[in-house]
PDB file of N, CA and C in Angstrom:
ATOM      1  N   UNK A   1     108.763 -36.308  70.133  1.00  0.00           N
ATOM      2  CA  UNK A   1     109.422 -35.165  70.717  1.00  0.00           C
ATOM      3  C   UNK A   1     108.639 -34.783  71.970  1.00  0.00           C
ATOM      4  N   UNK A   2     109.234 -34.855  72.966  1.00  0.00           N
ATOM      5  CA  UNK A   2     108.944 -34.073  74.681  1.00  0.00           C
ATOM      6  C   UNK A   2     108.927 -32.878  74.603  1.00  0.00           C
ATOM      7  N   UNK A   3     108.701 -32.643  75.463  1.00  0.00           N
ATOM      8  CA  UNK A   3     108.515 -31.233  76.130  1.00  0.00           C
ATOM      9  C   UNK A   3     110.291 -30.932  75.959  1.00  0.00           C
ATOM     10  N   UNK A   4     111.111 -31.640  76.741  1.00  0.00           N
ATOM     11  CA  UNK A   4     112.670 -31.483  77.291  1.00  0.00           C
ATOM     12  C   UNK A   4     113.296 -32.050  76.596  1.00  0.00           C
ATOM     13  N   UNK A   5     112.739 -33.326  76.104  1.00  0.00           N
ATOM     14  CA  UNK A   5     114.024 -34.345  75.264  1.00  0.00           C
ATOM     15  C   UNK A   5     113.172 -35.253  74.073  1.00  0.00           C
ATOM     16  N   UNK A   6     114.387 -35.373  73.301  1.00  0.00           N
ATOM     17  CA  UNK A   6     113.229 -36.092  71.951  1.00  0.00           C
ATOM     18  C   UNK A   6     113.909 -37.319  72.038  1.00  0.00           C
ATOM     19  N   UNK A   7     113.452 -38.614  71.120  1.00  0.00           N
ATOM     20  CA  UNK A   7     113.817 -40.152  71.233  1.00  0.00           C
ATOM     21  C   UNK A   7     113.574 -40.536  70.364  1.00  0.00           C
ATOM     22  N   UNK A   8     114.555 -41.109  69.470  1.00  0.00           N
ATOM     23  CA  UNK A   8     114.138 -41.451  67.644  1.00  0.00           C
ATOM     24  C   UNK A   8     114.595 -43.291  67.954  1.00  0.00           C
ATOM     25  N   UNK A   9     113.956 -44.240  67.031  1.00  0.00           N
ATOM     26  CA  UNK A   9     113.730 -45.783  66.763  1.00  0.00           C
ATOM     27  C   UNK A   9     113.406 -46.005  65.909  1.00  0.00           C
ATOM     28  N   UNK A  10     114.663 -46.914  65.545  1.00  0.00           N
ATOM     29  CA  UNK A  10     114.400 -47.514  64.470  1.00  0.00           C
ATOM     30  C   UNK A  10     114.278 -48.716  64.560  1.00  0.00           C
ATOM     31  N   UNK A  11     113.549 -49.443  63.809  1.00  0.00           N
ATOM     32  CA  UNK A  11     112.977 -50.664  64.200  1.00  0.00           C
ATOM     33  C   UNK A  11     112.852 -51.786  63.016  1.00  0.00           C
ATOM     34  N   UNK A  12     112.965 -53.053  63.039  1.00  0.00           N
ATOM     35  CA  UNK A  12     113.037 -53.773  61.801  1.00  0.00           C
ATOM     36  C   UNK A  12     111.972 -54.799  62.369  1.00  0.00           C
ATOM     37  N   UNK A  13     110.911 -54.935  61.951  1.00  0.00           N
ATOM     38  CA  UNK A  13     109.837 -55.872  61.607  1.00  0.00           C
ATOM     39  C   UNK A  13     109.539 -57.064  60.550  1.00  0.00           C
ATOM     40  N   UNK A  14     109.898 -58.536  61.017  1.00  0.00           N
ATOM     41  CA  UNK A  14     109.375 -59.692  60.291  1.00  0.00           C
ATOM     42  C   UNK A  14     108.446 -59.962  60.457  1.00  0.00           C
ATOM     43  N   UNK A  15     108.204 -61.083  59.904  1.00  0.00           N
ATOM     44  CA  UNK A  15     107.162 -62.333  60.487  1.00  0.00           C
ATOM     45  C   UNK A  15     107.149 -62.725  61.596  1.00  0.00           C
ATOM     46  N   UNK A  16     108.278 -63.047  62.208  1.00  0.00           N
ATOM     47  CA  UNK A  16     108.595 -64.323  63.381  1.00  0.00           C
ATOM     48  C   UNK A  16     109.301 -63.243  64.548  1.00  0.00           C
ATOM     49  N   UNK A  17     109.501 -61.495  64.554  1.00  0.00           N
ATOM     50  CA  UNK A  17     110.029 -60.956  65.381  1.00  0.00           C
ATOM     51  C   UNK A  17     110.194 -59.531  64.856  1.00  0.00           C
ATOM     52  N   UNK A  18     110.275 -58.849  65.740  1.00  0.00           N
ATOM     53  CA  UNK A  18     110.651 -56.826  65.936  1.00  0.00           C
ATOM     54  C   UNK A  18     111.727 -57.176  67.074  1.00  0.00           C
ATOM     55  N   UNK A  19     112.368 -56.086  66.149  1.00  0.00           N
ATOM     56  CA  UNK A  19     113.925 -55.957  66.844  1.00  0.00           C
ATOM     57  C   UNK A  19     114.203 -53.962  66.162  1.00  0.00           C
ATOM     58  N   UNK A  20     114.767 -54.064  67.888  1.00  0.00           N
ATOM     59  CA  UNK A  20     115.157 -52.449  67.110  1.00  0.00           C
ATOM     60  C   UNK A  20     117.121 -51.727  66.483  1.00  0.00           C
ATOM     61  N   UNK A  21     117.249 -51.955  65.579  1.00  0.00           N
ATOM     62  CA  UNK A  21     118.240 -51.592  65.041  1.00  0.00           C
ATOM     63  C   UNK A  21     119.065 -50.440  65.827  1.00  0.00           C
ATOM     64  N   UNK A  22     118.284 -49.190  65.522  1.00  0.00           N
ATOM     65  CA  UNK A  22     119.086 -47.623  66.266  1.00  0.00           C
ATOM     66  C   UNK A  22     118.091 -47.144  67.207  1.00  0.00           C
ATOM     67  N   UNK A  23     118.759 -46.511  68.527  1.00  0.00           N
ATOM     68  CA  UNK A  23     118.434 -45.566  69.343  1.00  0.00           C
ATOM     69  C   UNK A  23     119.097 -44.380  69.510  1.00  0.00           C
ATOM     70  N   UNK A  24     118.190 -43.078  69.266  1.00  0.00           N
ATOM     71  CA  UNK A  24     119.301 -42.043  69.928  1.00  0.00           C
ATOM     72  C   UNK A  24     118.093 -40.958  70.745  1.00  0.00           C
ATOM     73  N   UNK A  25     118.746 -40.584  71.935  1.00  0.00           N
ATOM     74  CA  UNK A  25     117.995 -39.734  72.515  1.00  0.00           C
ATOM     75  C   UNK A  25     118.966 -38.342  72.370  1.00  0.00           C
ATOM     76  N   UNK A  26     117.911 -37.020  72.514  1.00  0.00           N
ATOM     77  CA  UNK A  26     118.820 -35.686  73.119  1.00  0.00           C
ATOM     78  C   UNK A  26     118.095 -35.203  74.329  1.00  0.00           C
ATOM     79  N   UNK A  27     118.833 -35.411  74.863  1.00  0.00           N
ATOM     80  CA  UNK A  27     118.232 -34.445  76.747  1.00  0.00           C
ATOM     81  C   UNK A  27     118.395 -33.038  76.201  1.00  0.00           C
ATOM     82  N   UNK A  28     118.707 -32.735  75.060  1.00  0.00           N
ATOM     83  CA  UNK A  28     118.869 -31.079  75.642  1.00  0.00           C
ATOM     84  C   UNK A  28     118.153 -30.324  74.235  1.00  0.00           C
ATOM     85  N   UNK A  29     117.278 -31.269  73.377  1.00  0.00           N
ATOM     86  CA  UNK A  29     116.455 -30.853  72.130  1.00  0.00           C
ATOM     87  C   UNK A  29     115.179 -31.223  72.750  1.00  0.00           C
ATOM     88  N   UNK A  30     114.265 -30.524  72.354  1.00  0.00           N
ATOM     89  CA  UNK A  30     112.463 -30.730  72.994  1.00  0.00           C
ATOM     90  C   UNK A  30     112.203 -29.819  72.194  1.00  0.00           C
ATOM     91  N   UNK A  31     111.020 -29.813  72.374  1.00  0.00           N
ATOM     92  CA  UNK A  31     109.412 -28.652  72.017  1.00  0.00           C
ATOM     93  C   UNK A  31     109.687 -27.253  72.905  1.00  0.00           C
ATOM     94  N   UNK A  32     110.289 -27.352  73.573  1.00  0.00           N
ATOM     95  CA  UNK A  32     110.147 -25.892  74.600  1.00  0.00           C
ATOM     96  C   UNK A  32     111.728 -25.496  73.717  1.00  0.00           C
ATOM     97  N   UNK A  33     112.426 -26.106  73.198  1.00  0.00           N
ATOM     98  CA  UNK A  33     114.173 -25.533  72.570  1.00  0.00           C
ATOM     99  C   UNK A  33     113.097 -25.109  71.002  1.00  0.00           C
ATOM    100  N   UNK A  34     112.287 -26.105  70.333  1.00  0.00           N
ATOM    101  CA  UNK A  34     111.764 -25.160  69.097  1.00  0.00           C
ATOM    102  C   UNK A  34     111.410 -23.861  69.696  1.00  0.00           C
ATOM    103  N   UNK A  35     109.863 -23.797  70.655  1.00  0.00           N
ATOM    104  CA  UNK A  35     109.297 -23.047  70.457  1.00  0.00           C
ATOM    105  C   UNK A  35     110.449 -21.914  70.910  1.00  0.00           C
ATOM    106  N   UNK A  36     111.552 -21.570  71.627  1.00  0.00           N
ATOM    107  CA  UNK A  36     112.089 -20.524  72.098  1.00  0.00           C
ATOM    108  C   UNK A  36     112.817 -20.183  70.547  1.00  0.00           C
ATOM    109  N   UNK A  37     113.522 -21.066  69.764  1.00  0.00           N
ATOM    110  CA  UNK A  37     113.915 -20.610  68.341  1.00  0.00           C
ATOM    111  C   UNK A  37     112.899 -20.009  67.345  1.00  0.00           C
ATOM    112  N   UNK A  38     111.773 -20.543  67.196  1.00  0.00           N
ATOM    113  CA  UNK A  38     110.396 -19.677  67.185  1.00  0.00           C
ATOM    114  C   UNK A  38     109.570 -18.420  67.587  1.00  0.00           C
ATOM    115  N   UNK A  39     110.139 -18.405  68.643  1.00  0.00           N
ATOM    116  CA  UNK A  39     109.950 -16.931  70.061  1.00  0.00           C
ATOM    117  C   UNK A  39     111.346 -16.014  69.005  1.00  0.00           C
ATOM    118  N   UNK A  40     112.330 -16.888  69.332  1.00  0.00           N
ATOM    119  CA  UNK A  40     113.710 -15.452  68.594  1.00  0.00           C
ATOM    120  C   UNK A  40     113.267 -15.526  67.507  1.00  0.00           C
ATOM    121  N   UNK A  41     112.822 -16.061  66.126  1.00  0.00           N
ATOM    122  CA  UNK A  41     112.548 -15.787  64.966  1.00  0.00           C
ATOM    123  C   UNK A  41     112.029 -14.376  64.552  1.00  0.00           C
ATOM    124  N   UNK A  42     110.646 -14.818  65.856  1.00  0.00           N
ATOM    125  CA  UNK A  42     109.488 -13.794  65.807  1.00  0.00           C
ATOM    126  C   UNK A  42     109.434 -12.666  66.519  1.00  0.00           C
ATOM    127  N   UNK A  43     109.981 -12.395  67.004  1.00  0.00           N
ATOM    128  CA  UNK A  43     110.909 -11.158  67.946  1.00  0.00           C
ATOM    129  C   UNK A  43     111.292 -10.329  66.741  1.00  0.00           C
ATOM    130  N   UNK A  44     112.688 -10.913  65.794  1.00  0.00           N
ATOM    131  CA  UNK A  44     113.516 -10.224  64.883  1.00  0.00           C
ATOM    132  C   UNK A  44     112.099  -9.951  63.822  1.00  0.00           C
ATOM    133  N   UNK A  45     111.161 -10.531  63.528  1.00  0.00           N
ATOM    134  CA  UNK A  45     110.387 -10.204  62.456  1.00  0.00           C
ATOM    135  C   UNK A  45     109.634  -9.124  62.670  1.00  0.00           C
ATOM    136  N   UNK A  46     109.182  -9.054  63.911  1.00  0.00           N
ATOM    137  CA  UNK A  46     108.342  -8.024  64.608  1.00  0.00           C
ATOM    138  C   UNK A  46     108.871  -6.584  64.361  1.00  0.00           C
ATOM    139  N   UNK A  47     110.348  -7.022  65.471  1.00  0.00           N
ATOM    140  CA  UNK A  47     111.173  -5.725  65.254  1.00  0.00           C
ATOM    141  C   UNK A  47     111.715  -5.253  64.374  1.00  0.00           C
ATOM    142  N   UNK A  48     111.468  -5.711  63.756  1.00  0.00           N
ATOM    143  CA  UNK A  48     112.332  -5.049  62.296  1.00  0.00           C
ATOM    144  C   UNK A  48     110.737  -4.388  61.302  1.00  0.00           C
ATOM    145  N   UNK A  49     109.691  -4.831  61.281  1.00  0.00           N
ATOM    146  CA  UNK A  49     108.837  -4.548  60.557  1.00  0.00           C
ATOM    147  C   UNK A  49     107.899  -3.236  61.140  1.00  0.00           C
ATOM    148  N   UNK A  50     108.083  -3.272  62.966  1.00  0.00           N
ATOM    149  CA  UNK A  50     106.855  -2.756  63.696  1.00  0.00           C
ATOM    150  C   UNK A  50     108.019  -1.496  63.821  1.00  0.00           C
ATOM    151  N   UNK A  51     108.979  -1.514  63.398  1.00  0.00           N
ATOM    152  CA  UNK A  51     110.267   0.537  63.983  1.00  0.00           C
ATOM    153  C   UNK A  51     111.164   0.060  64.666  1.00  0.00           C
ATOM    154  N   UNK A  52     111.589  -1.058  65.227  1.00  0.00           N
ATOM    155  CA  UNK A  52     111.658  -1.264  66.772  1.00  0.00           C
ATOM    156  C   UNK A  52     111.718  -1.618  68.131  1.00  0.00           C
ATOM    157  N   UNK A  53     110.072  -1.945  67.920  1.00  0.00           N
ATOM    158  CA  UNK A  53     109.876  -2.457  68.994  1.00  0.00           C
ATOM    159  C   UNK A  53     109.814  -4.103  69.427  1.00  0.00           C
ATOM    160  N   UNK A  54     110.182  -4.535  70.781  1.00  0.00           N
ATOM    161  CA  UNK A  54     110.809  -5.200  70.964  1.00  0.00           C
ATOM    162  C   UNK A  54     110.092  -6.084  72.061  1.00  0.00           C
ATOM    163  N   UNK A  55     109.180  -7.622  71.603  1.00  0.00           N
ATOM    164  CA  UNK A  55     108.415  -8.343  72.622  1.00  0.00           C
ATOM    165  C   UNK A  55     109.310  -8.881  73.471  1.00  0.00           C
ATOM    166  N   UNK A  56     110.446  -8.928  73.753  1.00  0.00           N
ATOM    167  CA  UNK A  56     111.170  -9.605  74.570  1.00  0.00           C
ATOM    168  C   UNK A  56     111.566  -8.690  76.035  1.00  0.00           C
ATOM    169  N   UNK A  57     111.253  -7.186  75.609  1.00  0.00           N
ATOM    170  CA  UNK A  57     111.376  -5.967  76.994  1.00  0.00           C
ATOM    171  C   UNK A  57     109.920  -6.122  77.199  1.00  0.00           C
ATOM    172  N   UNK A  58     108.750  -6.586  76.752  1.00  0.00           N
ATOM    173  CA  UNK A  58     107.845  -6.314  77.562  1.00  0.00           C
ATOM    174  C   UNK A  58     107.143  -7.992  78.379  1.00  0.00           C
ATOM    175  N   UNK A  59     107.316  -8.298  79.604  1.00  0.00           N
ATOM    176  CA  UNK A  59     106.562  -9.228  79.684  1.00  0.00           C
ATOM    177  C   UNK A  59     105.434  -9.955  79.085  1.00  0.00           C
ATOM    178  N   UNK A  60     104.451  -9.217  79.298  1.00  0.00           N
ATOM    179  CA  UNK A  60     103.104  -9.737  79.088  1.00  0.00           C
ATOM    180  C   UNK A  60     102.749 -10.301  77.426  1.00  0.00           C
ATOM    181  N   UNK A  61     103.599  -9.410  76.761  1.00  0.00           N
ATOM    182  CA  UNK A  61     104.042  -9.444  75.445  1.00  0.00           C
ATOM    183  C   UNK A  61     104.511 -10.650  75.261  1.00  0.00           C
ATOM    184  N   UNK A  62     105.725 -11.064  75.614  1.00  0.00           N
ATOM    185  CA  UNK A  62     106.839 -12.132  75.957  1.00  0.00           C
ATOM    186  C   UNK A  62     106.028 -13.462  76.270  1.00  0.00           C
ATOM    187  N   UNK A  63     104.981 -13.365  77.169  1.00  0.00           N
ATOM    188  CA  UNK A  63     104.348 -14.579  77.514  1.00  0.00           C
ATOM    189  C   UNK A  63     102.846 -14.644  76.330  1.00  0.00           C
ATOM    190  N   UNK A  64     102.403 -14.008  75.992  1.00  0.00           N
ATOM    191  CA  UNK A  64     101.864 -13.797  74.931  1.00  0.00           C
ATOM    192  C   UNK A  64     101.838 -14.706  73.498  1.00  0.00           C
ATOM    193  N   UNK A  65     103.178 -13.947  73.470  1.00  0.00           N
ATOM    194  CA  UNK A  65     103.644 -14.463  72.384  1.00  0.00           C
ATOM    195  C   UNK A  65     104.117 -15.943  72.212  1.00  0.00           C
ATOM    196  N   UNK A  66     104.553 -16.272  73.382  1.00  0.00           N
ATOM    197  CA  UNK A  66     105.134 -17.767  73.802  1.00  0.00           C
ATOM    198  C   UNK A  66     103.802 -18.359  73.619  1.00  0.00           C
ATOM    199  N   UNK A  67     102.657 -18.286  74.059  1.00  0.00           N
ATOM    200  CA  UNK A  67     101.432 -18.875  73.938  1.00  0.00           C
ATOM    201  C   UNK A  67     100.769 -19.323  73.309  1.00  0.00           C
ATOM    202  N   UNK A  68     100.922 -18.301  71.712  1.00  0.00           N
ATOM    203  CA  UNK A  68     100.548 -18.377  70.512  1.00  0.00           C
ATOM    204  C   UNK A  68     101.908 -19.333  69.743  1.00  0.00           C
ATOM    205  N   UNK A  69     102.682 -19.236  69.966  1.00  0.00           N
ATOM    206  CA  UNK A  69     103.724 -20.064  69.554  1.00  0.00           C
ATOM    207  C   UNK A  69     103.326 -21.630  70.154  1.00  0.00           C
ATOM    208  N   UNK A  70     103.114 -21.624  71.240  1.00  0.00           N
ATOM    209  CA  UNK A  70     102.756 -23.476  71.535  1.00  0.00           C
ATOM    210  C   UNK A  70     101.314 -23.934  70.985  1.00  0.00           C
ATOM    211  N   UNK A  71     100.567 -22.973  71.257  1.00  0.00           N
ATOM    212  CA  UNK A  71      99.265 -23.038  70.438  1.00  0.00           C
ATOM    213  C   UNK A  71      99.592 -23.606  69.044  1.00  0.00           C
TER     214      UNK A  71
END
């Protein structure tokens, strides 16, 4: 899995040769599409537990939080 796009192989291995059976790529699934479903998870958990309040109106918060999420 990329940053932007992930790439799955499948592959069949003999003796005498590797050959790959299936390919599939997604241009539009990556690590940055988890971590933002991760970011909304943790938003709704926040806000609902903390009254309220809401990391997605505050920047610094927002990038913060994104940080600890790729971490």
């Amino acid at each position: 899995m990329g940053h932007s796009k992930t790439s799955a192989f499948v592959g069949c291995f003999t003796k005498e040769k590797a050959s790959i059976v299936a390919q599939v790529n997604d241009r539009n699934l990556g690590a940055r599409d988890l971590d933002w479903s991760i970011f909304e998870h943790c938003c709704e958990v926040f806000e609902r537990e903390s009254g309220g309040l809401n990391p997605k109106e505050n920047k610094k918060a927002q990038l913060r939080l994104l940080d600890a999420i790729e971490k």
